[in-house]
Protein backbone atom coordinates (compact mmCIF):
# COMPACT_ATOMS: atom_id res chain seq x y z
CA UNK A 1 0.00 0.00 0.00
CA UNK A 2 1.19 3.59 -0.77
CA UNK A 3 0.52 6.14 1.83
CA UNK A 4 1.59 8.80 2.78
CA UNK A 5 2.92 10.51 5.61
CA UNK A 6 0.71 12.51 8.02
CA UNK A 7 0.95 15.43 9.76
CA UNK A 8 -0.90 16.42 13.27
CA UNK A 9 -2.99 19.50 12.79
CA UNK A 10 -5.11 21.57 15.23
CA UNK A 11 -8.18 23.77 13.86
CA UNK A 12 -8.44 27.01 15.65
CA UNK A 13 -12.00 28.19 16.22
CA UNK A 14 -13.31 31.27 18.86
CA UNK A 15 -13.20 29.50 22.24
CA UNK A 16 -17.18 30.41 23.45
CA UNK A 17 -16.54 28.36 26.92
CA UNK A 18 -18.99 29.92 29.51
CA UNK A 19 -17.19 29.43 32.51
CA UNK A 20 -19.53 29.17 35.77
CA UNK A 21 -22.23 26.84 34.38
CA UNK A 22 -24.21 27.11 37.18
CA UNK A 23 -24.44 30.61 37.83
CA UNK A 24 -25.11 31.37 34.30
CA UNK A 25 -28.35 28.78 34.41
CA UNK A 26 -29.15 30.73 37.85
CA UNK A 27 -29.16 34.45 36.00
CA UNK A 28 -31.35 32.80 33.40
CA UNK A 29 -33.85 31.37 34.73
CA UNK A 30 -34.31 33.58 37.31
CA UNK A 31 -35.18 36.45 34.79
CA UNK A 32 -37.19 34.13 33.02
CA UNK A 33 -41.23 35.08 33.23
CA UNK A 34 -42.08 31.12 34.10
CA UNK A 35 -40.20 31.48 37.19
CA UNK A 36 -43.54 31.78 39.28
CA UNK A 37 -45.60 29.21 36.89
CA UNK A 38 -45.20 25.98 39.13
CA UNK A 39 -46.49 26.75 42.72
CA UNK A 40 -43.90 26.17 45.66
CA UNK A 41 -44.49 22.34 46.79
CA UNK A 42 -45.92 21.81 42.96
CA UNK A 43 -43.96 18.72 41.42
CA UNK A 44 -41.95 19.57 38.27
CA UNK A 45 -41.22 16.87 35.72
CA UNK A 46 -37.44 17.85 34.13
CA UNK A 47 -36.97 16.24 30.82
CA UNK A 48 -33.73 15.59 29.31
CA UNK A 49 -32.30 13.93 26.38
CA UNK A 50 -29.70 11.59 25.58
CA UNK A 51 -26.78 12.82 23.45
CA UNK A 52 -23.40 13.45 24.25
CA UNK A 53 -23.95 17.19 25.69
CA UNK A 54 -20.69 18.59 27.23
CA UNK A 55 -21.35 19.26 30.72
CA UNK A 56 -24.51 17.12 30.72
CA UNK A 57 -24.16 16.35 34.06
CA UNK A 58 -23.54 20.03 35.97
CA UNK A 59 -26.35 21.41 33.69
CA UNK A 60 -28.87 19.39 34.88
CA UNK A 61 -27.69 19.91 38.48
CA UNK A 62 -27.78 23.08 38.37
CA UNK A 63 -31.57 23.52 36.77
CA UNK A 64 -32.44 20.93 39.84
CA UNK A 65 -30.92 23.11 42.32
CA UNK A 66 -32.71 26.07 40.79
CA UNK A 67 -35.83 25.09 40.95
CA UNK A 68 -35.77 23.37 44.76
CA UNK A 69 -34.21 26.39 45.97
CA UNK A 70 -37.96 27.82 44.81
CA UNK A 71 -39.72 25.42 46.68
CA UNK A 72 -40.44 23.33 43.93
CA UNK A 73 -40.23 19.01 43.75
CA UNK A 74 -38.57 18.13 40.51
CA UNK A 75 -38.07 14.99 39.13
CA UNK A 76 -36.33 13.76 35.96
CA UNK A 77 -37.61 12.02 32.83
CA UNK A 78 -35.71 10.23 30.50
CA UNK A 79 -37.07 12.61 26.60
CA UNK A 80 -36.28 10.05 24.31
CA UNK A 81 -38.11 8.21 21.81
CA UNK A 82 -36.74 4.67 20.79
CA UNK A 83 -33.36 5.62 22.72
CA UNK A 84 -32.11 2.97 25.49
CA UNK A 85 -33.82 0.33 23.37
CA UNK A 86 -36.81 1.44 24.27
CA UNK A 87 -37.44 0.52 27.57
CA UNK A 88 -37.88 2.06 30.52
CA UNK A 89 -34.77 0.95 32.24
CA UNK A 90 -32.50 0.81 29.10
CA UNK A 91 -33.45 4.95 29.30
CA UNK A 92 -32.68 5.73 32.73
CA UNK A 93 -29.65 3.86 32.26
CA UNK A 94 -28.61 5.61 29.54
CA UNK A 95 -28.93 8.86 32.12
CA UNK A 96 -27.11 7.09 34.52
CA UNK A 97 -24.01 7.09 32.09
CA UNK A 98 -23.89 10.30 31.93
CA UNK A 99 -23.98 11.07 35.66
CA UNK A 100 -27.43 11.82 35.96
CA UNK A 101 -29.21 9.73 38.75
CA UNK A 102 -30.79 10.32 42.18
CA UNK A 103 -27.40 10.23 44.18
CA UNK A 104 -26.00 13.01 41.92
CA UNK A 105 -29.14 15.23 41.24
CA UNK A 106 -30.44 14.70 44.43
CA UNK A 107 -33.90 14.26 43.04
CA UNK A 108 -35.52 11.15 41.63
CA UNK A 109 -35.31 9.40 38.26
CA UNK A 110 -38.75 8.43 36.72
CA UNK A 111 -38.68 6.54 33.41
CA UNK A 112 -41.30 5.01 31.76
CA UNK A 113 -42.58 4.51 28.69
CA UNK A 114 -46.52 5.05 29.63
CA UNK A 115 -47.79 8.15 27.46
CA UNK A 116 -51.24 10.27 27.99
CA UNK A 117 -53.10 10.82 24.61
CA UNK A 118 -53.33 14.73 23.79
CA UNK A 119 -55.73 14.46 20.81
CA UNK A 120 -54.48 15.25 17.12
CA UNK A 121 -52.98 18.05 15.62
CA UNK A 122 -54.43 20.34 12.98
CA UNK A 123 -52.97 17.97 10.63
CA UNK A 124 -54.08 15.12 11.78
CA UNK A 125 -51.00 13.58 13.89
CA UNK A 126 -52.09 11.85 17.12
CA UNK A 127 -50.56 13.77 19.85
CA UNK A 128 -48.60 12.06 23.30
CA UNK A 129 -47.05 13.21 26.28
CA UNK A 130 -44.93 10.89 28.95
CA UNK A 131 -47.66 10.30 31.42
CA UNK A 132 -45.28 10.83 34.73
CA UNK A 133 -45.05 14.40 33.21
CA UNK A 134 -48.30 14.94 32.01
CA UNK A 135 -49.39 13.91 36.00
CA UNK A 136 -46.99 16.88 37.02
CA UNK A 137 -48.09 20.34 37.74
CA UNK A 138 -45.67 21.53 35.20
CA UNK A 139 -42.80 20.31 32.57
CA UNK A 140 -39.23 21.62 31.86
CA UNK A 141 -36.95 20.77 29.17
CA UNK A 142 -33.40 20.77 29.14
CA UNK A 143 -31.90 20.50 25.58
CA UNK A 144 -28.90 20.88 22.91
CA UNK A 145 -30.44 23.35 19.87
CA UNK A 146 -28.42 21.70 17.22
CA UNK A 147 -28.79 21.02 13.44
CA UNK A 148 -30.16 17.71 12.73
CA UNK A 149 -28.97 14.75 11.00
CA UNK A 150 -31.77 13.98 8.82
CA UNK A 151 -32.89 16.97 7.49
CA UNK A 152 -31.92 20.93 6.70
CA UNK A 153 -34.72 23.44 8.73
CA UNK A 154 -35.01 26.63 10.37
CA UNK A 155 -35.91 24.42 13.19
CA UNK A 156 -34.46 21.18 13.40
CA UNK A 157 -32.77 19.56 16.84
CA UNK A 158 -34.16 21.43 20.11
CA UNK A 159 -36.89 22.07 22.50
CA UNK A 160 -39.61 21.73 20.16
CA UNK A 161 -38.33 18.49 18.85
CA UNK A 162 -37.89 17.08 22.57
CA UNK A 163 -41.68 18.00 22.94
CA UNK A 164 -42.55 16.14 20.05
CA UNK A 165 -40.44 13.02 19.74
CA UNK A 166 -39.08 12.94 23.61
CA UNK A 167 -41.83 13.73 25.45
CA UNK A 168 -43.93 11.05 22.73
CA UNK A 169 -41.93 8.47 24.15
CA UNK A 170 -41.79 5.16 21.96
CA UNK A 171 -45.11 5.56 20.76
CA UNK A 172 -44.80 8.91 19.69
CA UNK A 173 -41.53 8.09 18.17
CA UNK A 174 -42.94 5.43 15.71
CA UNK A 175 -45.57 7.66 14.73
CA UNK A 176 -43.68 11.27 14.13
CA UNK A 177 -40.79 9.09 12.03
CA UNK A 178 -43.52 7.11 9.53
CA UNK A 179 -45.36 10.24 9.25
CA UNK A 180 -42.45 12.25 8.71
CA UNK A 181 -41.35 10.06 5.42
CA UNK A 182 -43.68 12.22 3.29
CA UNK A 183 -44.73 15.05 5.61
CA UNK A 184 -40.46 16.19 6.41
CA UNK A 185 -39.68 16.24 9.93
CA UNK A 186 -39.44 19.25 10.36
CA UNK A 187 -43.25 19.82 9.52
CA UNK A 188 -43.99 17.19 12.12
CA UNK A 189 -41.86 18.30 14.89
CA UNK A 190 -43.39 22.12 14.53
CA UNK A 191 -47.16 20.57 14.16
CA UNK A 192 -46.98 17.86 17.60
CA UNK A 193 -45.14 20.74 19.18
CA UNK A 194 -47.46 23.00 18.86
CA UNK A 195 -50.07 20.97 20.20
CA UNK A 196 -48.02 19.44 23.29
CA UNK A 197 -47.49 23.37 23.99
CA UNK A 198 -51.45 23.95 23.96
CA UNK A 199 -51.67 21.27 27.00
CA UNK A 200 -50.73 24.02 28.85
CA UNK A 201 -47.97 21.83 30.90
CA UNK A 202 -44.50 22.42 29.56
CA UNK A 203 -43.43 25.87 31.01
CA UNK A 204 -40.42 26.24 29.21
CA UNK A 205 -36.93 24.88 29.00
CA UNK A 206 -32.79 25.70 28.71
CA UNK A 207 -31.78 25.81 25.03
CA UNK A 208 -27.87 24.92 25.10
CA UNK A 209 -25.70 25.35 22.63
CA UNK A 210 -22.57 24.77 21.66
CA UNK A 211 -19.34 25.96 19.82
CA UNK A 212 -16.95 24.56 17.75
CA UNK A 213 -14.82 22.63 20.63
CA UNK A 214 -17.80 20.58 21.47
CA UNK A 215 -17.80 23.61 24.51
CA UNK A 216 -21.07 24.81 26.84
CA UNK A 217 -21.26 28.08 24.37
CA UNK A 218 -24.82 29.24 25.29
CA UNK A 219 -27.55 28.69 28.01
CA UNK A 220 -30.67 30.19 27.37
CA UNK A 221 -33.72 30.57 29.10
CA UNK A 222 -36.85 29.99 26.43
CA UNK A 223 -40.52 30.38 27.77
CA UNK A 224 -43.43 28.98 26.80
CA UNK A 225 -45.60 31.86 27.59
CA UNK A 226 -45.76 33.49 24.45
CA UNK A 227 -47.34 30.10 22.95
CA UNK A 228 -45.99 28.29 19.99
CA UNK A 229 -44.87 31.01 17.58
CA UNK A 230 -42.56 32.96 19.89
CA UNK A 231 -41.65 29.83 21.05
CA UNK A 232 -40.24 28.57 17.71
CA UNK A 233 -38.82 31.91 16.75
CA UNK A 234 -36.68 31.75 19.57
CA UNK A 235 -35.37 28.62 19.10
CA UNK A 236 -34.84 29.69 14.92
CA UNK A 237 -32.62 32.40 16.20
CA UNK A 238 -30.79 30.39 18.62
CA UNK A 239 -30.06 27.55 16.13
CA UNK A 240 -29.18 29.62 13.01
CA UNK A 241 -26.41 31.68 15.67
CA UNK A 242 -25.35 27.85 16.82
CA UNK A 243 -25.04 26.86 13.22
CA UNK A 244 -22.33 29.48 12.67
CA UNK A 245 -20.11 28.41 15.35
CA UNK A 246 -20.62 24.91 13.74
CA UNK A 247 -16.96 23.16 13.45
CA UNK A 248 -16.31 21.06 9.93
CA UNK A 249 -13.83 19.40 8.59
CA UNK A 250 -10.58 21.27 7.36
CA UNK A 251 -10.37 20.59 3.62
CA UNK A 252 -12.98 21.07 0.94
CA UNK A 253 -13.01 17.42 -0.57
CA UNK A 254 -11.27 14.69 0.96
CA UNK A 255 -10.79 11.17 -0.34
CA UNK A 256 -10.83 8.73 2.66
CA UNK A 257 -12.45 10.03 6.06
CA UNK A 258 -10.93 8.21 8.72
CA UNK A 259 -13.03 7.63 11.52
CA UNK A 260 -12.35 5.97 14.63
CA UNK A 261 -15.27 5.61 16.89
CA UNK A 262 -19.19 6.15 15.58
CA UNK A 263 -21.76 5.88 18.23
CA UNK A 264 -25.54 7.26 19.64
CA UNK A 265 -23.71 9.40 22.42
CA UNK A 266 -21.74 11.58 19.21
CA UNK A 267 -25.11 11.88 17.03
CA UNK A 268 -28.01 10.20 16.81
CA UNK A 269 -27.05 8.95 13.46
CA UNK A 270 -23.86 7.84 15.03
CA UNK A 271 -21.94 10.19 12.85
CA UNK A 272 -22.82 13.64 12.34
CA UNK A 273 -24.27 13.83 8.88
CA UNK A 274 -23.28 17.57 8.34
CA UNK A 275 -19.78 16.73 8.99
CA UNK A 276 -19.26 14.04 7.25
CA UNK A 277 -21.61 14.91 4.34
CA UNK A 278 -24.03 11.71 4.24
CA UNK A 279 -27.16 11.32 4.23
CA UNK A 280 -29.30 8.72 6.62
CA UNK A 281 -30.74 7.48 3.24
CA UNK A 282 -27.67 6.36 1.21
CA UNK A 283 -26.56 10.06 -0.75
CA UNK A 284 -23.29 11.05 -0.84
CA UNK A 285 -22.64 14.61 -0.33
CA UNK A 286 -26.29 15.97 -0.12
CA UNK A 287 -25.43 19.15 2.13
CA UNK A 288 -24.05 22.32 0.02
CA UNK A 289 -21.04 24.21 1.54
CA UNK A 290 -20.00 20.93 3.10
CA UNK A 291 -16.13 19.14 2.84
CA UNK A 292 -17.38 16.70 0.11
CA UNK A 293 -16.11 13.20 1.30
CA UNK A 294 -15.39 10.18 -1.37
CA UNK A 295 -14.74 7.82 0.83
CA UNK A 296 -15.07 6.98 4.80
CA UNK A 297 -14.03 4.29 7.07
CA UNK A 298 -15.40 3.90 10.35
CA UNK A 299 -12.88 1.71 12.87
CA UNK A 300 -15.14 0.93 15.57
CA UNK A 301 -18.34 1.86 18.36
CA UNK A 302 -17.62 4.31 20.99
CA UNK A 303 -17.77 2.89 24.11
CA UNK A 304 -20.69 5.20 25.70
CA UNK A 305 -23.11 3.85 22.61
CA UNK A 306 -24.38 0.05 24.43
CA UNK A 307 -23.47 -1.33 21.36
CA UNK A 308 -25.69 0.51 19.11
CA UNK A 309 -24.73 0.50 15.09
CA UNK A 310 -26.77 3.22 14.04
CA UNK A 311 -24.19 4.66 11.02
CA UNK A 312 -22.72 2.13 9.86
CA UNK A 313 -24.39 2.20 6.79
CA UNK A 314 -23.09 5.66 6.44
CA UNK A 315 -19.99 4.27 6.05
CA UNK A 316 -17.94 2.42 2.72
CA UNK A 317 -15.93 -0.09 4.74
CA UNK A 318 -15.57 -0.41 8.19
CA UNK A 319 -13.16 -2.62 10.55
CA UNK A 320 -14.16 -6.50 11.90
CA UNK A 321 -14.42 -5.41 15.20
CA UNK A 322 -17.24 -2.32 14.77
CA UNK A 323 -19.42 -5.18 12.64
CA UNK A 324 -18.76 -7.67 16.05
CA UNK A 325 -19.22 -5.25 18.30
CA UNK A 326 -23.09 -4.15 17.36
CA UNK A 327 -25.92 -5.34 19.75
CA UNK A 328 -28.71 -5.66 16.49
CA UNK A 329 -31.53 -5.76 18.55
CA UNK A 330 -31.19 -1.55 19.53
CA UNK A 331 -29.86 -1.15 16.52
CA UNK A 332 -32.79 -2.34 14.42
CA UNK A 333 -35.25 -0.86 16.91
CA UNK A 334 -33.74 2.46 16.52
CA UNK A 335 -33.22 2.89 12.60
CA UNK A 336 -36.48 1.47 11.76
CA UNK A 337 -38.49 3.49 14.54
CA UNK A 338 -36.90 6.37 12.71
CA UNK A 339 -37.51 4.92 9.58
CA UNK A 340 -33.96 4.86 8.30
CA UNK A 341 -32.70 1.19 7.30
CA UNK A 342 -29.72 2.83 4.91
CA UNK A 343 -28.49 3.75 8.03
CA UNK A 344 -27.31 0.42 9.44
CA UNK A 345 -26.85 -1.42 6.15
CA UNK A 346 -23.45 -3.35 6.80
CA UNK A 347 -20.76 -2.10 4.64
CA UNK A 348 -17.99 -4.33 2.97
CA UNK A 349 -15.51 -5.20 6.13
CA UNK A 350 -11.98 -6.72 7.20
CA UNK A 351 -9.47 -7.34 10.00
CA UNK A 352 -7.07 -5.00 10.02
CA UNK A 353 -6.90 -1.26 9.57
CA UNK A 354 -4.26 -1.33 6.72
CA UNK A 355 -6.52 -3.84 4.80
CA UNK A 356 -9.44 -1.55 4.88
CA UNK A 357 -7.31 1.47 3.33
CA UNK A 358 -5.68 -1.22 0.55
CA UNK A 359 -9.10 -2.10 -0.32
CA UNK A 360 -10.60 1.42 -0.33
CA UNK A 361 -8.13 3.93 -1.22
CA UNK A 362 -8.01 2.25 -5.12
CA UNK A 363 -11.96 3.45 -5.51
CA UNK A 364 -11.75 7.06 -5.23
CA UNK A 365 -10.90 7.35 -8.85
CA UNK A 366 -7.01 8.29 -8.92
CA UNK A 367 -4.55 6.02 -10.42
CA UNK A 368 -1.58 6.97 -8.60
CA UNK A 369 -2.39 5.99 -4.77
CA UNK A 370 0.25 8.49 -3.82
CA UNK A 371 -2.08 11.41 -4.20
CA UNK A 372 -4.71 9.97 -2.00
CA UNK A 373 -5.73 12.19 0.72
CA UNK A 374 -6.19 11.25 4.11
CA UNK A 375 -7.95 12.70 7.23
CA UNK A 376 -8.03 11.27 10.74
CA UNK A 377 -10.52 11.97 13.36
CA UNK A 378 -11.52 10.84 16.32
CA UNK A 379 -15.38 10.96 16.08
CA UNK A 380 -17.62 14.18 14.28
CA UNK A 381 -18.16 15.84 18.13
CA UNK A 382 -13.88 16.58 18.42
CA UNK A 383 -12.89 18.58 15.06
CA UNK A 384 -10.31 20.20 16.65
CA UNK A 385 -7.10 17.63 16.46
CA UNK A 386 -6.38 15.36 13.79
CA UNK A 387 -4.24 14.09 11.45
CA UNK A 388 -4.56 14.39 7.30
CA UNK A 389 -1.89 13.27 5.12
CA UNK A 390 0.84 15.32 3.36
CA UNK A 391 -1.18 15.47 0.27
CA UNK A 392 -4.30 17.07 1.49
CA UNK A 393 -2.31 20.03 3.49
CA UNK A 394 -2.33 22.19 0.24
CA UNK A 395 -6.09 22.46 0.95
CA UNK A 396 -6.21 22.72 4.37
CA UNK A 397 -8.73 25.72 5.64
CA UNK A 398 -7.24 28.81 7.22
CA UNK A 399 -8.12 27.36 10.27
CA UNK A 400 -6.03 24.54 10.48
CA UNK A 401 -2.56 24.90 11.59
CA UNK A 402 -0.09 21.98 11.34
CA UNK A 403 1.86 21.52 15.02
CA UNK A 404 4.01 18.68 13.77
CA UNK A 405 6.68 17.57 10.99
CA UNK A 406 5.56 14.76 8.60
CA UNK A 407 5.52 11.17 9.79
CA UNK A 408 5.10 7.72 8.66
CA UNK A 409 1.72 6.34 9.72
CA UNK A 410 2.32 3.49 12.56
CA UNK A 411 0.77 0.11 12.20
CA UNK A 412 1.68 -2.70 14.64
CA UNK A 413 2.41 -6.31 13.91
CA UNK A 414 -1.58 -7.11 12.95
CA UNK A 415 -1.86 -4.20 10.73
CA UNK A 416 -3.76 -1.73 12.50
CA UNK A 417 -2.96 1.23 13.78
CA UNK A 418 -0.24 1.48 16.60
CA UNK A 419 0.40 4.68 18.60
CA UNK A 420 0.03 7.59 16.27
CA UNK A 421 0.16 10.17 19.06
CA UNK A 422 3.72 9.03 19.89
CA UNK A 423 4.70 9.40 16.38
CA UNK A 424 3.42 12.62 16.31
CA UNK A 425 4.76 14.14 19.14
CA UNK A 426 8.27 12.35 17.89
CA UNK A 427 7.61 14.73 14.98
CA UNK A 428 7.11 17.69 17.19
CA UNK A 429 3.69 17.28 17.85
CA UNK A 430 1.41 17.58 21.13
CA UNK A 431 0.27 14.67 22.87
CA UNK A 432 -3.61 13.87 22.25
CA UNK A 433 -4.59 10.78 21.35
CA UNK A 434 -6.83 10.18 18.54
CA UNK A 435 -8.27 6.74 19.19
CA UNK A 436 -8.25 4.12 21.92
CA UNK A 437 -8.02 1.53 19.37
């Protein structure tokens, strides 16, 4: 195989980092206008979702302590559709992961699956809410405002989609996801919305957002007062400002995307699909002013996914041990509640690292495999550090700044990859590790 050396690069982006979580929550929800909305001894059902949020854990804290400094009795919910394999416990425990459980919120931990009929929307979607919160004097949310994976909206991953597909539970989830085959997501999350809002129970929630380094960037208060309109205009303007601060890859086309870990707790298509420019459905590049990607290998599941394969299909060849490492039973549950089988299709496969780049590198149409670029990453959430080959840094972005001398890619006695971190810091490099595999 011919390949070429690599170099370590870092991507320099604003640093956003809000640096006292906690009192920043404090100064906005206590200047939020649903402050008095839940009575003092009135029990208030906390929702929150199930991605990898940075901070996750002091966040919710924080909102707890908040609101039983008022008097109030929260609880938390599990907001997730088919997540956790849709069970009750499989959703808690995916909470519990990330540090959120009754001995470190200091509140209880209510999951279940049990959902209260609302009626249907305008549209004619049948409407749910999670009945523990529905038997609550009030509901909170606590959620990322993101882009999606699936689609390209004014509104797309937020509040209004936790009311909809979070707070509809399983049963919800199966609904919104067929429905939303012809009628777009997006039309679905803004219609169920809507009519969860007009129950009169959810209050509000904390729109977070995020900046290039994966960092807490932005925690805003959003109200529910102002009904459904305001509502969504808020969270418009809050994703549209997080979409500028989004982090992508550092060269406008790449051949072979290297990338080591896919998994539910990076995107809930395992890989984000507006970094790595693939669609849930099978099309290659779909998103304009996107790095347009030719190939990608995925090496293996994060550890913090329970096995989930979700992605994989997003992939063109992926290592042995990703393929044995997938639980099937999530993983079917989850693609087809969300009705996307392309997304855990089983690409072409083999043992070793450097066999997967023989096989692939020969199909992105250039005859000399010399000029084959290369990128490295660790997962689509950490865009910061990585390593590309010598032949893509004539592309690289502005942003990206190489921090070491070139260096032959290591491969141990099996053929996959040794310690590229050492290398790289033998080459002048810093020491961050890419993979654990």
């Amino acid at each position: 195989m011919i390949l070429p050396r690599f170099v370590q690069i870092e991507q320099r982006f604003p640093d956003r980092t809000i640096s006292d979580i906690p009192k920043r929550i404090r100064q906005e929800l206590s200047q939020a206008d649903f402050v008095n909305r839940v009575p003092i001894g009135g029990r208030l059902a906390i929702g929150v979702g199930s991605r990898g949020i940075s901070n996750i854990a002091t966040i919710v804290k924080a909102v707890v302590d908040f609101w039983k400094e008022r008097g109030v009795q929260p609880f938390l919910f599990p907001a997730m559709g088919s997540h956790g394999a849709a069970t009750a416990e499989g959703q808690a425990d995916v909470l519990m992961h990330y540090g959120i459980h009754e001995a470190t919120m200091g509140v209880p931990v209510i999951s279940s699956l049990d959902v209260v009929p609302l009626g249907q929307t305008p549209e004619g979607i049948s409407a749910f809410m999670d009945k523990n919160a529905f038997d609550a004097d009030a509901v909170f949310l606590v959620g990322r405002v993101k882009w999606h994976t699936d689609f390209a909206g004014s509104i797309e991953s937020g509040l209004f989609k936790m009311m909809a597909i979070g707070l509809g539970k399983f049963a919800g989830a199966q609904q919104y996801h067929t429905l939303a085959y012809n009628m777009g997501l997006e039309n679905v999350i803004r219609s169920v919305g809507a009519k969860v809002l007009s129950s009169g129970k959810v209050i509000g929630g904390l729109a977070i957002q995020e900046g290039a380094y994966h960092e807490t960037a932005g925690l805003v208060a959003v109200s529910a007062s102002g009904g459904a309109a305001a509502m969504v205009k808020r969270e418009e303007e809050l994703l549209a400002e997080a979409k500028t601060w989004m982090a992508k890859l550092p060269a406008p086309e790449i051949d072979v995307l290297i990338v080591d870990e896919i998994g539910k707790n990076i995107s809930g298509a395992g890989m984000d699909t507006k970094v790595i420019n693939r669609s849930v459905h099978g099309q290659y590049n779909p998103f304009p002013n996107t790095p347009k990607i030719h190939r990608l290998f995925a090496r293996a599941l994060s550890g913090n996914t329970y096995h989930n394969g979700v992605g994989l299909g997003m992939a063109d060849i992926v290592h042995d041990r990703l393929v044995s490492d997938i639980d099937w039973a999530p993983t079917h549950i989850n693609s087809l509640t969300a009705s996307t089988p392309a997304a855990i299709r089983t690409p072409i496969h083999f043992s070793t690292d450097r066999e997967c780049l023989e096989r692939i590198a020969p199909t992105v149409g250039k005859a000399d495999l010399s000029t084959v670029t290369y990128c490295r990453i660790r997962n689509t959430l950490e865009l910061a550090h990585m390593y590309v080959s010598e032949t893509l840094v004539p592309a690289l972005s502005p942003e990206a700044v190489a921090v070491s001398e070139p260096f032959e890619a290591p491969f141990n006695a099996k053929g996959d990859f040794a310690r590229w971190s050492e290398a790289a810091v033998a080459a002048g490099g810093k020491p961050v590790e890419a993979s654990a595999h």
